[in-house]
Protein backbone atom coordinates (compact mmCIF):
# COMPACT_ATOMS: atom_id res chain seq x y z
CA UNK A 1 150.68 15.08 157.13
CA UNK A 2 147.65 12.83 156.27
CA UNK A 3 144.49 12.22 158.03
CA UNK A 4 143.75 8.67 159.41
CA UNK A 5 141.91 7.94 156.30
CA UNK A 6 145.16 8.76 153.56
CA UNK A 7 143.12 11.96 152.73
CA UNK A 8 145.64 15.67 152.85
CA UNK A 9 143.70 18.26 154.70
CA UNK A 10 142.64 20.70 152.77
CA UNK A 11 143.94 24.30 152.99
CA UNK A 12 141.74 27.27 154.17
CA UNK A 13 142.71 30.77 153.70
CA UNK A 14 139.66 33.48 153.94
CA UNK A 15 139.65 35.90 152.00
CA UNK A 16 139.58 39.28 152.80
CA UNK A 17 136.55 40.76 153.97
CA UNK A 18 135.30 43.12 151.58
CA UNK A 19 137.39 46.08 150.25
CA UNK A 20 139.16 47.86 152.94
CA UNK A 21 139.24 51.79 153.28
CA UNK A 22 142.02 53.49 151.95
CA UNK A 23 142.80 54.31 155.38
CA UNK A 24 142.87 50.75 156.78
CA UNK A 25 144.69 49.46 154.13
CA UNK A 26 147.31 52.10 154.95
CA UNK A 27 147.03 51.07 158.32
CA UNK A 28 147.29 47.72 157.70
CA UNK A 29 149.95 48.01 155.45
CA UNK A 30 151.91 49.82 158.44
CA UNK A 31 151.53 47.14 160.76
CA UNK A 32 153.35 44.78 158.25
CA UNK A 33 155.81 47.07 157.85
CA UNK A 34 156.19 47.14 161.15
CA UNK A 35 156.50 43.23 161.48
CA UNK A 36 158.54 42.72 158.66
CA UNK A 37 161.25 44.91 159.69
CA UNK A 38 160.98 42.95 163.46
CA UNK A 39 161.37 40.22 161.32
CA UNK A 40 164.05 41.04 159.28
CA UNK A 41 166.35 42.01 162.54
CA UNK A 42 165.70 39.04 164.51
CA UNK A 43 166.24 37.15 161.25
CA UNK A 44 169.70 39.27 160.48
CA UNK A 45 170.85 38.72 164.03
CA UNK A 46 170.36 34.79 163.61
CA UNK A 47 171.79 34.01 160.30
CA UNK A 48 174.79 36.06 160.44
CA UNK A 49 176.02 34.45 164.60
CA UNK A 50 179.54 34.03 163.76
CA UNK A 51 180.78 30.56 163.65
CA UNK A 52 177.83 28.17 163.11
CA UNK A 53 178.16 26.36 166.46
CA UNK A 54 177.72 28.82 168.93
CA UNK A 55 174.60 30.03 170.97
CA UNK A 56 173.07 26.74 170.73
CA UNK A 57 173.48 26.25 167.09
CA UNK A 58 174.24 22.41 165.62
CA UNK A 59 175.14 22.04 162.42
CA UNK A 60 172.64 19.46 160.81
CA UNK A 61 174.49 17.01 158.30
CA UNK A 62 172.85 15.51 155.66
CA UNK A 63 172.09 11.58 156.02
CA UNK A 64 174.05 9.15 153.51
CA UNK A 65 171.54 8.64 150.95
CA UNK A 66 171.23 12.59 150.60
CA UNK A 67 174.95 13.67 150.91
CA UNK A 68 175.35 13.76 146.96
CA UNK A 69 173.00 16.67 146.48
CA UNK A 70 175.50 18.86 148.14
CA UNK A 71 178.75 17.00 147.34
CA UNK A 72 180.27 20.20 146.60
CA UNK A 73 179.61 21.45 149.99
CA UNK A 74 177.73 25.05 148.87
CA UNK A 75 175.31 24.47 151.68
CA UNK A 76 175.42 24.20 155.55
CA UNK A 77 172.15 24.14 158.05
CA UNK A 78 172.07 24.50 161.72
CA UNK A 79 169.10 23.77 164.12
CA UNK A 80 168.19 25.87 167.09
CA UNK A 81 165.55 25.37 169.95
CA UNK A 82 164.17 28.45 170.68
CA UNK A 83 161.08 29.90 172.32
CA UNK A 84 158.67 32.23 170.51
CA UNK A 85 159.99 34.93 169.14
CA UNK A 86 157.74 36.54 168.06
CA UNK A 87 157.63 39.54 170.47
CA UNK A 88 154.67 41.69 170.81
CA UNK A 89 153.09 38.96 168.69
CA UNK A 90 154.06 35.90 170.91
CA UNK A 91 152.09 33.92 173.40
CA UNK A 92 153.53 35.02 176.82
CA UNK A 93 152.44 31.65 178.26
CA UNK A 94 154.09 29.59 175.79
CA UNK A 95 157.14 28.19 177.49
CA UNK A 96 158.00 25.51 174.45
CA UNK A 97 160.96 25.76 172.54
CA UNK A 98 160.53 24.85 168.81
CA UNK A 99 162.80 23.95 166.03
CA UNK A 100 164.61 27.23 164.23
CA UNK A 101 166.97 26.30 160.85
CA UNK A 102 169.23 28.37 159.15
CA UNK A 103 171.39 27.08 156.39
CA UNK A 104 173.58 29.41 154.32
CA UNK A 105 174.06 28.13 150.41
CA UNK A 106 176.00 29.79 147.55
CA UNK A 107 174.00 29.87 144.29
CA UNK A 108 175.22 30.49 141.05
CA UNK A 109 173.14 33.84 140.06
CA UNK A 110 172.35 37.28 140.51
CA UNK A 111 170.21 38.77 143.65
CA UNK A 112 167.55 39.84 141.57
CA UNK A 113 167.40 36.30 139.48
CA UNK A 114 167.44 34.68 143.23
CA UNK A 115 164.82 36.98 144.06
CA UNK A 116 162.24 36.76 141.30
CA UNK A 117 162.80 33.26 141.23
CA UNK A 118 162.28 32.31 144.74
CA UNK A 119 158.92 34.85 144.62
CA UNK A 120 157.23 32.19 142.16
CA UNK A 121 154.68 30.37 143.77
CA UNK A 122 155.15 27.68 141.47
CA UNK A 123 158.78 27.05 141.96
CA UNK A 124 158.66 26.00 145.43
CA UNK A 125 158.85 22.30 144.83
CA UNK A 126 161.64 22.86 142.89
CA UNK A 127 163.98 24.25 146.12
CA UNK A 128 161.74 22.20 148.79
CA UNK A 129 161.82 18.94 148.12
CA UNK A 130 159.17 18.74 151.59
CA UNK A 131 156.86 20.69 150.59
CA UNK A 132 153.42 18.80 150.99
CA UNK A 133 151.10 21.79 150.05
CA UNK A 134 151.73 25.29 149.56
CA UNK A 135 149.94 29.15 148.71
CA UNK A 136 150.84 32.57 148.43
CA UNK A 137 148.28 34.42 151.00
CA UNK A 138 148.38 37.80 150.60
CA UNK A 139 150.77 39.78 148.44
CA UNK A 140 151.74 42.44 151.54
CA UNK A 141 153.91 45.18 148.65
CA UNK A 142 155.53 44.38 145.99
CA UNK A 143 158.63 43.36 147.29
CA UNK A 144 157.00 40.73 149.94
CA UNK A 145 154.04 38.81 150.75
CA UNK A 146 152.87 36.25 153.30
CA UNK A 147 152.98 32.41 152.13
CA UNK A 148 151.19 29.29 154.01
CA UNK A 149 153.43 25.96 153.46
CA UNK A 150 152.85 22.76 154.91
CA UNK A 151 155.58 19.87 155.07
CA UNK A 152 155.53 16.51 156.03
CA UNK A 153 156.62 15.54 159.10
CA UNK A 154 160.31 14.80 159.62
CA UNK A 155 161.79 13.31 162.77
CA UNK A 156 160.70 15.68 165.38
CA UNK A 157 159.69 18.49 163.05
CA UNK A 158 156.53 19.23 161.63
């Protein structure tokens, strides 16, 4: 959100240190591998529960004033509270449960047009209407890369 005074905070990303070895980028880039594909299976095993409703999914409807963006009904969204789940990577201490959404949409176009679109920094205002400030961090291959968003707060959710 905003700071007391109306000001956004700024966003900080460092930038890398120096040029990296050609061995510690290979490391590095194994150890995103690595995460990605964690990632990608914990992901896979969320989105495609059976059922929406189930396992502590609720669906999420859309308030009034919003319903006519998706009057044709091409996209649903559940909320889940789960703990970190981040394995390896989690706090062990952490015992909070925070908001997870999933919402499954049909678009009108090709993966790859999906794909390239969606990979434009510049486009994500057009699909996230929330989106308070946004950057690409680190371009991890050239099929993925790590993004930093911030939204404004919304109910609960930040």
């Amino acid at each position: 959100g905003t700071s007391s005074s109306g000001e956004t905070p700024s966003v900080e990303v460092d930038p890398p240190k120096g040029p990296l070895s050609i061995m510690a980028r290979k490391k590095r880039q194994r150890e995103y591998d690595a995460i990605g594909a964690d990632v990608e299976r914990w992901a896979d095993e969320l989105l495609f529960e059976q059922d929406g409703e189930v396992d502590g999914w609720t669906e999420v409807q859309c308030n009034k004033v919003m319903r006519h963006m998706n009057s044709q009904g091409r996209t649903r969204a559940y909320l889940k509270w789960m703990k970190d789940s981040r394995g390896p990577h989690a706090d062990l201490k952490d015992e909070r449960e925070y908001p997870c959404l999933k919402a499954y949409a049909t678009i009108d176009a090709t993966l790859d047009e999906v794909c390239a679109y969606l990979a434009q920094e510049q486009k994500m205002t057009d699909y996230n209407d929330l989106i308070l400030r946004h950057v690409d961090v680190e371009e991890v291959s050239p099929h993925s890369k790590i993004c930093w968003g911030q939204t404004y707060q919304i109910l609960f959710i930040k």
